[in-house]
N, C-alpha and C. Protein backbone atom coordinates (compact mmCIF):
# COMPACT_ATOMS: atom_id res chain seq x y z
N UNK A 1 135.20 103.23 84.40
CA UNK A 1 133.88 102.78 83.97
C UNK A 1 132.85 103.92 83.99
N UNK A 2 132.89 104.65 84.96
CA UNK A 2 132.03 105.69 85.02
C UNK A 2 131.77 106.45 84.13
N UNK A 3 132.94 106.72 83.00
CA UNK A 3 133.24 107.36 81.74
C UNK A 3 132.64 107.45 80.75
N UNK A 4 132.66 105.63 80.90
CA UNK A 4 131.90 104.99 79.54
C UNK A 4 130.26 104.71 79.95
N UNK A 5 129.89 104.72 80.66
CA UNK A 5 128.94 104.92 81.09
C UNK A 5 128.22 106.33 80.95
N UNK A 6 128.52 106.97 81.49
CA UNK A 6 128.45 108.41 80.93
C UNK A 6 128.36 108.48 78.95
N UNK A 7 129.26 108.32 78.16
CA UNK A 7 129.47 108.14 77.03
C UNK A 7 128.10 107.14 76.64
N UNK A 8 127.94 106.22 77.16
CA UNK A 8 126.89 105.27 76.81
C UNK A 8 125.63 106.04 77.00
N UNK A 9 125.16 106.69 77.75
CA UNK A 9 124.12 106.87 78.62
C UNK A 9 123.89 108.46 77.39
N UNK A 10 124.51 109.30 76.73
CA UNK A 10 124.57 109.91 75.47
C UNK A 10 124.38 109.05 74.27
N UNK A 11 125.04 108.40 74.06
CA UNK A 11 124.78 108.05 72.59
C UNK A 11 123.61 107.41 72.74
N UNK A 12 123.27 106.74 73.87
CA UNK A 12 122.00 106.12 73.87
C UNK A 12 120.82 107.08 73.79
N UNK A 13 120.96 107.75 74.03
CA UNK A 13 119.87 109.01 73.98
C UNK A 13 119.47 110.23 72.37
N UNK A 14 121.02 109.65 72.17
CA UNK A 14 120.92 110.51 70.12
C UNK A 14 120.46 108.91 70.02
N UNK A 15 120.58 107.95 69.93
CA UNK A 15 120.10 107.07 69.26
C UNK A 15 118.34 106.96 69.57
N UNK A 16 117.87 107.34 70.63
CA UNK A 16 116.79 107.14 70.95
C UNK A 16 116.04 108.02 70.08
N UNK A 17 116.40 109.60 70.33
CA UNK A 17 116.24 111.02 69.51
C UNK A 17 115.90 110.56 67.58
N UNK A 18 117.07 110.12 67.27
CA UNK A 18 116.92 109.72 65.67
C UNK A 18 116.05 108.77 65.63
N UNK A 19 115.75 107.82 65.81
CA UNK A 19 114.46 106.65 65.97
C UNK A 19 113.56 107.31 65.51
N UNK A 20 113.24 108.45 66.72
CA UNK A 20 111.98 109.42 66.28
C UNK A 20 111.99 109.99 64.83
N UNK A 21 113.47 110.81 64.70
CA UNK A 21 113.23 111.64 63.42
C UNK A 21 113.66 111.76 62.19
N UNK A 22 113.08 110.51 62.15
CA UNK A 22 113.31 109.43 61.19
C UNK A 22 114.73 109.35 60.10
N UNK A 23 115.25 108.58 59.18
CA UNK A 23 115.96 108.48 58.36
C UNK A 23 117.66 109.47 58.72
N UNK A 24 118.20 108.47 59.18
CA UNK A 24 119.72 109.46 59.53
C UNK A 24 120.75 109.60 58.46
N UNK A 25 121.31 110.59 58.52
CA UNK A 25 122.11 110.71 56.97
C UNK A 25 123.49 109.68 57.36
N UNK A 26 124.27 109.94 56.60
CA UNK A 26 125.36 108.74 55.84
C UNK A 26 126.30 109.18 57.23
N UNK A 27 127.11 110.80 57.30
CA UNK A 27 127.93 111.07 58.20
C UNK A 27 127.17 111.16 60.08
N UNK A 28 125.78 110.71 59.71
CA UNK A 28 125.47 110.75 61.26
C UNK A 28 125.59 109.26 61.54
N UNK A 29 124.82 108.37 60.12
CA UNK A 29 125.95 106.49 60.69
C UNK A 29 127.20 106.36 60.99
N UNK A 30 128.15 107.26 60.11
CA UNK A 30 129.49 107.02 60.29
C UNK A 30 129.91 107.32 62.01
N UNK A 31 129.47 108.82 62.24
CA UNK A 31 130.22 108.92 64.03
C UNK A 31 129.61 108.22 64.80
N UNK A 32 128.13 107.69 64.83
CA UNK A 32 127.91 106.62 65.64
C UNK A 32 128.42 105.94 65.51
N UNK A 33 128.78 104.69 64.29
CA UNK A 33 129.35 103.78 64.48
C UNK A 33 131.14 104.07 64.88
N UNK A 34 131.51 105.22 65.26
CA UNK A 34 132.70 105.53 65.18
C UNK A 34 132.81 106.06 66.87
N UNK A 35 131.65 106.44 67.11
CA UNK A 35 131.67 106.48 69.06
C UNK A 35 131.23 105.11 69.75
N UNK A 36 130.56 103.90 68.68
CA UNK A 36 129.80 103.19 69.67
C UNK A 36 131.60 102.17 69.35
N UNK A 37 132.13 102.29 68.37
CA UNK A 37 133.65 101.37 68.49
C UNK A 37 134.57 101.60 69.30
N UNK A 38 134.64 103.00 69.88
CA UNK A 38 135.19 103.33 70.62
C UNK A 38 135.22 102.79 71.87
N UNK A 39 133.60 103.26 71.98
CA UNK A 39 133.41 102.21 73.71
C UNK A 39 133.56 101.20 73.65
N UNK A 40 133.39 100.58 72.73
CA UNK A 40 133.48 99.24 72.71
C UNK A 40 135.26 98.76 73.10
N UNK A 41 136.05 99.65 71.88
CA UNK A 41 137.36 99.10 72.30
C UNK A 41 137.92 99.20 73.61
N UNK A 42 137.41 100.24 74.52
CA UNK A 42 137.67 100.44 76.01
C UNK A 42 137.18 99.45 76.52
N UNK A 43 135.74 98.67 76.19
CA UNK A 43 135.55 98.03 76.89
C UNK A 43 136.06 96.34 77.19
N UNK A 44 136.90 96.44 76.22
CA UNK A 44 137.61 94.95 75.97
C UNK A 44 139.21 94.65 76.86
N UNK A 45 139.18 93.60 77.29
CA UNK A 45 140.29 93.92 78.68
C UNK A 45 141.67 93.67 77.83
N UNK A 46 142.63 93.97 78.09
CA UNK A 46 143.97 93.71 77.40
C UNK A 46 144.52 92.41 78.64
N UNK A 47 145.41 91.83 77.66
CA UNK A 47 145.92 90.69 78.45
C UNK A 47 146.15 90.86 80.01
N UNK A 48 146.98 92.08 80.42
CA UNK A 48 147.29 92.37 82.27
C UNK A 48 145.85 92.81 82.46
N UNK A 49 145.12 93.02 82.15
CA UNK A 49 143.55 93.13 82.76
C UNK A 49 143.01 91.46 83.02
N UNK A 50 143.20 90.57 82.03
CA UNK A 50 142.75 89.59 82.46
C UNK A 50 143.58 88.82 83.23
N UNK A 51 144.44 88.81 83.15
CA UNK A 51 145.68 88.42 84.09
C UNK A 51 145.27 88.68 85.67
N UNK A 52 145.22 90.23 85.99
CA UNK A 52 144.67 90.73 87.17
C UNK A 52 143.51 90.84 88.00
N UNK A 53 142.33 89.94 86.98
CA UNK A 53 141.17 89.39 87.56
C UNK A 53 141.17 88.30 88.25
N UNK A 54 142.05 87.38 87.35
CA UNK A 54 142.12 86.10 88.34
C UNK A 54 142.31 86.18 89.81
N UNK A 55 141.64 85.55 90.94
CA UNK A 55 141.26 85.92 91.89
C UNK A 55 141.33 87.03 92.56
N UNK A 56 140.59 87.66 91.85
CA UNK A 56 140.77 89.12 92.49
C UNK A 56 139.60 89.15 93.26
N UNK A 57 139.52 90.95 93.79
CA UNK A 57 138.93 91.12 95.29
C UNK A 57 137.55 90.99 94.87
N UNK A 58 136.82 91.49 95.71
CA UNK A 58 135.32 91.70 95.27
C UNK A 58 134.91 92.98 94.39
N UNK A 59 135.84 94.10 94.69
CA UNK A 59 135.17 95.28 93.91
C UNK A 59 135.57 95.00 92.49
N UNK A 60 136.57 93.87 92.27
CA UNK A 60 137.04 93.76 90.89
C UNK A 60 136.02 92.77 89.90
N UNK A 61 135.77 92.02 91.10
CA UNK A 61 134.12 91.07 90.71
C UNK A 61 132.74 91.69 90.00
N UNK A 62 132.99 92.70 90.78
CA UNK A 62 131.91 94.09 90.57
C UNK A 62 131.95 94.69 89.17
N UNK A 63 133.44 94.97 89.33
CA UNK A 63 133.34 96.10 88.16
C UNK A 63 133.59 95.07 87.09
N UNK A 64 134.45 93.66 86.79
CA UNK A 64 134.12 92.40 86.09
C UNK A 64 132.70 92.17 85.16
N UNK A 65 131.92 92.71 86.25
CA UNK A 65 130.31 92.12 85.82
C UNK A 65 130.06 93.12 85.18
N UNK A 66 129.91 94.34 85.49
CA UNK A 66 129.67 95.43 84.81
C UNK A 66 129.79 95.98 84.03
N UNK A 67 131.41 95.46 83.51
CA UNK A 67 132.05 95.59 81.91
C UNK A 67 131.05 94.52 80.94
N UNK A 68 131.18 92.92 81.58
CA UNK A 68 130.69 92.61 80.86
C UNK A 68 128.85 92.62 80.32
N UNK A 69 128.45 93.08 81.46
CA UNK A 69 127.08 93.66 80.90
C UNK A 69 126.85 94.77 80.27
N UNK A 70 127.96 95.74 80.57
CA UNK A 70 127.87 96.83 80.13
C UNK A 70 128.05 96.44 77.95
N UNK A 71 129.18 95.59 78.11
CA UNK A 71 129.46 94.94 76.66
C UNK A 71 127.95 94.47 76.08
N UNK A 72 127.11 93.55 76.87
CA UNK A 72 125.93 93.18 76.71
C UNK A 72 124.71 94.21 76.17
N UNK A 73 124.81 95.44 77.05
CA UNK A 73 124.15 96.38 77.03
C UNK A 73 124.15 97.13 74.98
N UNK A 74 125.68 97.03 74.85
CA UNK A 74 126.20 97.75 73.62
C UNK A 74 125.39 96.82 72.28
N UNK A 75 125.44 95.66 72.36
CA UNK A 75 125.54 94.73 71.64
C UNK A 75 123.92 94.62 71.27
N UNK A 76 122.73 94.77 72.66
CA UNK A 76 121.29 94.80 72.55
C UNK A 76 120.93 96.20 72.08
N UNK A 77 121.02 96.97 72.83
CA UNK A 77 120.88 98.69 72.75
C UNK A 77 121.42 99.47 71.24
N UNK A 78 122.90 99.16 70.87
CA UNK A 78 123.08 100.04 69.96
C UNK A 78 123.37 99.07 68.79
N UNK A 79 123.71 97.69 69.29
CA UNK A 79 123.84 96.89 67.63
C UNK A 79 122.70 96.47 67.43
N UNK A 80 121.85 96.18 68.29
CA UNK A 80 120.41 95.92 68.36
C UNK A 80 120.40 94.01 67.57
N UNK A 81 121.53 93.10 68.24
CA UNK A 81 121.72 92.14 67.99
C UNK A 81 120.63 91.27 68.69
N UNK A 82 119.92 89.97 68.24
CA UNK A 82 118.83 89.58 69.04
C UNK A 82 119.29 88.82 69.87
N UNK A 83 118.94 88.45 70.84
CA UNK A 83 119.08 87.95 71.98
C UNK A 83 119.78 86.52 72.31
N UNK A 84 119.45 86.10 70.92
CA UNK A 84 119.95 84.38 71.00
C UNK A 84 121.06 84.31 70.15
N UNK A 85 121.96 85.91 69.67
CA UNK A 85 122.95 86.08 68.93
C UNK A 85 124.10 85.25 69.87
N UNK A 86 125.09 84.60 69.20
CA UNK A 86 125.79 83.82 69.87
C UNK A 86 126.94 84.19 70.93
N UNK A 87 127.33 85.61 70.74
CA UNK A 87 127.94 86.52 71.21
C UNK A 87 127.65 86.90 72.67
N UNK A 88 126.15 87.32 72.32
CA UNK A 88 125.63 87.64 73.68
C UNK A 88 125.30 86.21 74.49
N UNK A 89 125.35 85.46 73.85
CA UNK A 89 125.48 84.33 74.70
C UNK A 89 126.63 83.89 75.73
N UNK A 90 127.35 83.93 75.06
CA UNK A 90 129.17 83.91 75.65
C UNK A 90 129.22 84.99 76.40
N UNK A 91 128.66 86.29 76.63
CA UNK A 91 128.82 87.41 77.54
C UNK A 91 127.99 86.54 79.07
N UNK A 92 126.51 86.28 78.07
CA UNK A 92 125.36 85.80 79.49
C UNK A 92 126.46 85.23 80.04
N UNK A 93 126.74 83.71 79.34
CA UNK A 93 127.45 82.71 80.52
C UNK A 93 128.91 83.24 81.30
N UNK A 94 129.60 84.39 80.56
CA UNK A 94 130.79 84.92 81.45
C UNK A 94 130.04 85.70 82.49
N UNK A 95 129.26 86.78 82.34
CA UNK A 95 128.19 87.58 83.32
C UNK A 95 127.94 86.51 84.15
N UNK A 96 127.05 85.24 83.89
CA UNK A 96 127.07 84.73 85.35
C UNK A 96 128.03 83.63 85.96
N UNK A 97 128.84 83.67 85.52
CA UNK A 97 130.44 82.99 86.00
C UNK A 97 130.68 84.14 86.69
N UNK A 98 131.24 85.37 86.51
CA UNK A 98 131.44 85.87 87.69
C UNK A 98 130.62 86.47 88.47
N UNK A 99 128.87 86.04 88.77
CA UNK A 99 128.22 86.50 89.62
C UNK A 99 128.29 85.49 91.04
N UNK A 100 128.46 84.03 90.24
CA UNK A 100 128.88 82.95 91.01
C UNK A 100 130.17 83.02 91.84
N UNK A 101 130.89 83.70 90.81
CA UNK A 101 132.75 83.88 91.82
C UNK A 101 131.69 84.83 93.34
N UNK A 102 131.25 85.64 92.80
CA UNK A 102 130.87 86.50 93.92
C UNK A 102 129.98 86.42 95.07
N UNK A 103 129.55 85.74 94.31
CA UNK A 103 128.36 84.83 95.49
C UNK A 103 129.32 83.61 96.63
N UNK A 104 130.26 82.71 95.75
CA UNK A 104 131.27 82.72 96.73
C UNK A 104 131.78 82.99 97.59
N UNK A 105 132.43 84.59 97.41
CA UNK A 105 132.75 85.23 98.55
C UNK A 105 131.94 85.64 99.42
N UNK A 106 130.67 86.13 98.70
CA UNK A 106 129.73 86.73 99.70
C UNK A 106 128.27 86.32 99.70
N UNK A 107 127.82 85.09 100.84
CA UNK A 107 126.38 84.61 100.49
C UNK A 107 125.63 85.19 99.99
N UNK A 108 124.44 85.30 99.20
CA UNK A 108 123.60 86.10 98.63
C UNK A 108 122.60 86.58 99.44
N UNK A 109 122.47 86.16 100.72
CA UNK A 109 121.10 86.87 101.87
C UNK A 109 122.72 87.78 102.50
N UNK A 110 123.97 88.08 102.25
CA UNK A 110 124.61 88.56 103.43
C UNK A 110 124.93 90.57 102.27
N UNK A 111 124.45 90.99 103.01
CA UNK A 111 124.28 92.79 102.35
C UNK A 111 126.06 92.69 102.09
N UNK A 112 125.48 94.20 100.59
CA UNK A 112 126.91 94.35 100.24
C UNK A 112 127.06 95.71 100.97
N UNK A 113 128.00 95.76 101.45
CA UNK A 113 128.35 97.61 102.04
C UNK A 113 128.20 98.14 101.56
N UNK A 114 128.74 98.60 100.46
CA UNK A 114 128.69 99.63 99.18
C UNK A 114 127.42 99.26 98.67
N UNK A 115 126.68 100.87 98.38
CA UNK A 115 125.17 101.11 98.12
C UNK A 115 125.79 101.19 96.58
N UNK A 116 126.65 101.70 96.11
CA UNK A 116 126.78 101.54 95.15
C UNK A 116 127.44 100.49 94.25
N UNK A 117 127.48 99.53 94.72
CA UNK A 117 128.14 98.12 94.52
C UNK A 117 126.71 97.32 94.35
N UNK A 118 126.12 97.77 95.02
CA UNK A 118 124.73 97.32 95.22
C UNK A 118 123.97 97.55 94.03
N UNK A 119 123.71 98.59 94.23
CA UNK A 119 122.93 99.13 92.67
C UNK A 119 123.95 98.62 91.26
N UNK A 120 125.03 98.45 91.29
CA UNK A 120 125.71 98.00 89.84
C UNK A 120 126.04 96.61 89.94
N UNK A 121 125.36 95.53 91.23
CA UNK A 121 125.45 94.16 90.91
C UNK A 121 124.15 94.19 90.35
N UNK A 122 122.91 94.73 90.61
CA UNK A 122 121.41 94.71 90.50
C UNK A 122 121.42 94.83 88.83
N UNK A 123 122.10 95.86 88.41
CA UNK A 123 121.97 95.83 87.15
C UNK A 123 122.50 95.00 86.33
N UNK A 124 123.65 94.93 86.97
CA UNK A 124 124.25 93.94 85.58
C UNK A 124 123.68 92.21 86.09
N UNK A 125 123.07 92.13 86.65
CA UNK A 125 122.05 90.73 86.78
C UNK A 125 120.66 91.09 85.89
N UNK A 126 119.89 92.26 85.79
CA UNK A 126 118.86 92.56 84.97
C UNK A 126 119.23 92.83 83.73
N UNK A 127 120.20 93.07 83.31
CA UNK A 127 121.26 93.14 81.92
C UNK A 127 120.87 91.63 81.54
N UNK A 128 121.82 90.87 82.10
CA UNK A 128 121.89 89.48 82.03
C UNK A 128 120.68 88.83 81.76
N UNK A 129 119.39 89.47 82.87
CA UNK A 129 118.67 88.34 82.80
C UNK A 129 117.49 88.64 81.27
N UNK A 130 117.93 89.62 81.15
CA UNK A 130 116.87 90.14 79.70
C UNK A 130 117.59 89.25 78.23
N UNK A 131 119.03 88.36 78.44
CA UNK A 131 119.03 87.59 78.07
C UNK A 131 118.59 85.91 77.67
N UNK A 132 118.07 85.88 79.27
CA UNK A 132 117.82 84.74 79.81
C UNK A 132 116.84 83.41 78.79
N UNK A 133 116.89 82.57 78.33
CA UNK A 133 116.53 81.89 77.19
C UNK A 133 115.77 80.89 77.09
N UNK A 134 115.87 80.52 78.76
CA UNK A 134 115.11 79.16 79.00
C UNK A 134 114.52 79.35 80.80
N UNK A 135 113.99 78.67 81.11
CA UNK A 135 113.14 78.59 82.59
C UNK A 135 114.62 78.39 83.27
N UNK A 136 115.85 77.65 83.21
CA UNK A 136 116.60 77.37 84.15
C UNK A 136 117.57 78.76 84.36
N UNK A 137 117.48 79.30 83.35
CA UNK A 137 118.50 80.89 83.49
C UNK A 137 117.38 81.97 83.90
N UNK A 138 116.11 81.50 83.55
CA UNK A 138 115.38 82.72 84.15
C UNK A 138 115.54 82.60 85.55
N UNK A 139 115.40 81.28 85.90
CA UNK A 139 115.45 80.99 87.49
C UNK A 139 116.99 81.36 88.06
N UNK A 140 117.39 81.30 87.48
CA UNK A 140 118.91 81.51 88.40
C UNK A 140 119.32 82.90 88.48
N UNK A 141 118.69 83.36 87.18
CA UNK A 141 118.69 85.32 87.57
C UNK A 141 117.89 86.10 88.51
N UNK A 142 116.34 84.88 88.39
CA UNK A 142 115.10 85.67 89.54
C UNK A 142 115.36 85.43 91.10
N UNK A 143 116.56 84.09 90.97
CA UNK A 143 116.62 84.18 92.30
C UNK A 143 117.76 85.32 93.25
N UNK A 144 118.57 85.65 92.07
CA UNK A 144 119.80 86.87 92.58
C UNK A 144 118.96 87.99 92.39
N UNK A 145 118.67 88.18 91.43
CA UNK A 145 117.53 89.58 91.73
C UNK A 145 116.78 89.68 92.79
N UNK A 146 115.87 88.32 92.99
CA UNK A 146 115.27 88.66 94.29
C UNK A 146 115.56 89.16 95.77
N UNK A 147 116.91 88.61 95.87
CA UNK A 147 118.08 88.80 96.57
C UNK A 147 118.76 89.72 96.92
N UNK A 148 118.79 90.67 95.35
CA UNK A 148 119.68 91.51 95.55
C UNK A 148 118.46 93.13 95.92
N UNK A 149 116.95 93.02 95.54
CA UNK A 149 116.19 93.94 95.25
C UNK A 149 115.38 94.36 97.01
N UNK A 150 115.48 92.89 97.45
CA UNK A 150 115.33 93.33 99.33
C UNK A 150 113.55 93.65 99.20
N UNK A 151 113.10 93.42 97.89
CA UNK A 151 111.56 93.85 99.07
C UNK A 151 111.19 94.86 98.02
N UNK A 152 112.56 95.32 97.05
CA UNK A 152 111.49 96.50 96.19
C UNK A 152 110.64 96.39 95.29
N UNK A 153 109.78 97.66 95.13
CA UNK A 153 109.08 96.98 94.12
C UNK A 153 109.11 97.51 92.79
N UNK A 154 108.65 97.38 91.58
CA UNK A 154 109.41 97.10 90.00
C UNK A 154 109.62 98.29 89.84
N UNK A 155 108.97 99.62 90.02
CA UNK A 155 109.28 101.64 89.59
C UNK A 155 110.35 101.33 90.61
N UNK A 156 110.57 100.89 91.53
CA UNK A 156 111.76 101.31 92.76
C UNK A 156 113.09 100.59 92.24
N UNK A 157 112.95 99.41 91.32
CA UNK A 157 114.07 98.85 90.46
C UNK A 157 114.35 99.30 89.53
N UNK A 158 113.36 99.89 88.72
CA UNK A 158 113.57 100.63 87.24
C UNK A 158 114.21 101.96 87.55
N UNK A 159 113.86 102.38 88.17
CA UNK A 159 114.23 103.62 88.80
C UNK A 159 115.97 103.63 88.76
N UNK A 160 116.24 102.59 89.86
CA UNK A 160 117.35 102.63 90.15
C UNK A 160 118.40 101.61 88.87
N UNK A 161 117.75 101.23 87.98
CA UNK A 161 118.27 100.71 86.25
C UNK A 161 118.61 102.08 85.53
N UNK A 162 117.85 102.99 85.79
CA UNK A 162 117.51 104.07 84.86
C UNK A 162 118.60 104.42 85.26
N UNK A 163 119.24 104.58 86.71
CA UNK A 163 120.59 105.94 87.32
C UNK A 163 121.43 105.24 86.95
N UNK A 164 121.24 103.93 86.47
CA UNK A 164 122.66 103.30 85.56
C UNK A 164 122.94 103.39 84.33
N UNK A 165 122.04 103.07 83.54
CA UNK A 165 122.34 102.60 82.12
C UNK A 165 120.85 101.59 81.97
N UNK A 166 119.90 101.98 80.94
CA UNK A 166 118.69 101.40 80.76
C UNK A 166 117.80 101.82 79.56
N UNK A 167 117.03 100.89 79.52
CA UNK A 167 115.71 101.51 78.17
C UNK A 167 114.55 100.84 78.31
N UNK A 168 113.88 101.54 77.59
CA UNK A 168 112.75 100.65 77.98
C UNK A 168 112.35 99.79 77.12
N UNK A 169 112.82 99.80 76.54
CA UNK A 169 112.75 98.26 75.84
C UNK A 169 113.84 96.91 76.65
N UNK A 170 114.14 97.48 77.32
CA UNK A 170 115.05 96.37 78.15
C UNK A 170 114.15 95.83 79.32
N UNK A 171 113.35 96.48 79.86
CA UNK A 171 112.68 96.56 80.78
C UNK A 171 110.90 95.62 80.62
N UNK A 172 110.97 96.00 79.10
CA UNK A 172 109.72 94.89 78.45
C UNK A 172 109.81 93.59 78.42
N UNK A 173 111.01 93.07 78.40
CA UNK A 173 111.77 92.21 78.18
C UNK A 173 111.87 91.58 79.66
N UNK A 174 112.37 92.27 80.28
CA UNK A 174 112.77 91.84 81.75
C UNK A 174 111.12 91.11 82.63
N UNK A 175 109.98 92.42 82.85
CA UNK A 175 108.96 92.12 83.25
C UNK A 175 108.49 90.96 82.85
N UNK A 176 108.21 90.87 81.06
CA UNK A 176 107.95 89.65 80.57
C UNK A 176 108.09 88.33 81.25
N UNK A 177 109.33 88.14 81.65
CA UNK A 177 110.06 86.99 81.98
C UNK A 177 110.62 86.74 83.35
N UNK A 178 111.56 87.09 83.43
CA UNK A 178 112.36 87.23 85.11
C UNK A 178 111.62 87.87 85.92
N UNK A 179 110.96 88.58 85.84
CA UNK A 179 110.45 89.49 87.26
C UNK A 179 109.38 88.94 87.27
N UNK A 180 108.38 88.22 86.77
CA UNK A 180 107.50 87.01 87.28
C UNK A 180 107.83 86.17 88.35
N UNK A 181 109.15 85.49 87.94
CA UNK A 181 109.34 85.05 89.04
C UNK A 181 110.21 85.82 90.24
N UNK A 182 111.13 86.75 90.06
CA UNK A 182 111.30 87.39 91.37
C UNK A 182 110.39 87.63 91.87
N UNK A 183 109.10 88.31 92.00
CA UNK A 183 107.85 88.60 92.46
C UNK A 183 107.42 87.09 93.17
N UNK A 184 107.49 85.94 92.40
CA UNK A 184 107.35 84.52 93.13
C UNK A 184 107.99 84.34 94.49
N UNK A 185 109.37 84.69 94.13
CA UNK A 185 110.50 84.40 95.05
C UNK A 185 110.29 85.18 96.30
N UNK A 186 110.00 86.34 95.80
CA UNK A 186 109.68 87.69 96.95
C UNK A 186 108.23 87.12 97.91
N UNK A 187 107.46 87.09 97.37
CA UNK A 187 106.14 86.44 97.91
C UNK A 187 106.30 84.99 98.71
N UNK A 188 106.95 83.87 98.13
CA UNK A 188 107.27 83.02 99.21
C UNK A 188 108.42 83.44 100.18
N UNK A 189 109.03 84.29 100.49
CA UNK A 189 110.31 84.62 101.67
C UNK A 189 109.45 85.57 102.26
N UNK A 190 108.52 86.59 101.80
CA UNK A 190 107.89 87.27 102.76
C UNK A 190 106.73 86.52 103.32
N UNK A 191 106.41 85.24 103.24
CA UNK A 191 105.94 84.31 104.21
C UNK A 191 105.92 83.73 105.66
């Protein structure tokens, strides 16, 4: 994952670059769309991948969520598909099917060990929740965010979005909506 992430975290940045300067020629559409298929095909599990999720451990929960936000990520960011595309819908509701497997194993007030398990559940719940469509999914994302963020505050989350995979247009999106109410959530527990 780290790979494609890496790979993502580039093309996202020529894509940002051309935005600016303006009008891209014919062979600069073609290798984008010919690096962003790529990731994409890595990012799709082959049958013994899905096979080997079924109850699997927690770091597999982890990296589970992460593919599929990371898929989420591809689909907003570089297909620039809108939000209520039906696709990304079927990602939201798999994204939080297995945030639930995970919450399972591990209450949501109980810390994850891994700081970096930490920071890549955080994201792929703010992935998710920049999907979010109605008050009952905003609420069910603001309350794992709130959860998972401990007290920080929004530059100290973005921050740590940014060392993953982020934009700021994802982040307009997010404030808008979900982080209203984490900020709710945060304010009544620090009561």
């Amino acid at each position: 994952m780290p790979i494609i992430m890496h790979d993502l975290r580039r093309i996202t940045s020529v894509l940002q670059r051309c935005k600016h300067s303006g009008p891209a020629s014919a062979t600069a559409i073609l290798a984008f769309n010919k690096i962003r298929s790529t990731i994409e095909h890595r990012l799709l599990p082959s049958p013994s991948q899905r096979e080997d999720h079924v109850g699997s451990s927690l770091d597999g929960l982890v990296d589970e969520s992460c593919r599929l936000a990371t898929l989420v990520y591809v689909n907003i960011v570089l297909r620039e598909l809108h939000y209520s595309f039906s696709l990304l819908k079927v990602l939201k509701r798999n994204l939080m099917c297995e945030h639930e497997l995970y919450d399972q194993h591990v209450p949501p007030a109980a810390p994850v060990a891994d700081a970096s398990s930490r920071r890549l559940l955080l994201w792929s719940l703010c992935v998710g929740a920049v999907l979010a469509l109605d008050e009952s999914e905003e609420d069910w994302f603001a309350l794992r965010i709130a959860n998972a963020v401990a007290g920080m505050a929004w530059r100290e989350v973005e921050e740590c979005l940014g060392r993953v995979l982020w934009v700021e247009r994802m982040s307009e999106v997010l404030r808008r909506g979900v982080w209203r109410r984490v900020e709710e959530y945060l304010g009544c527990s620090s009561r």
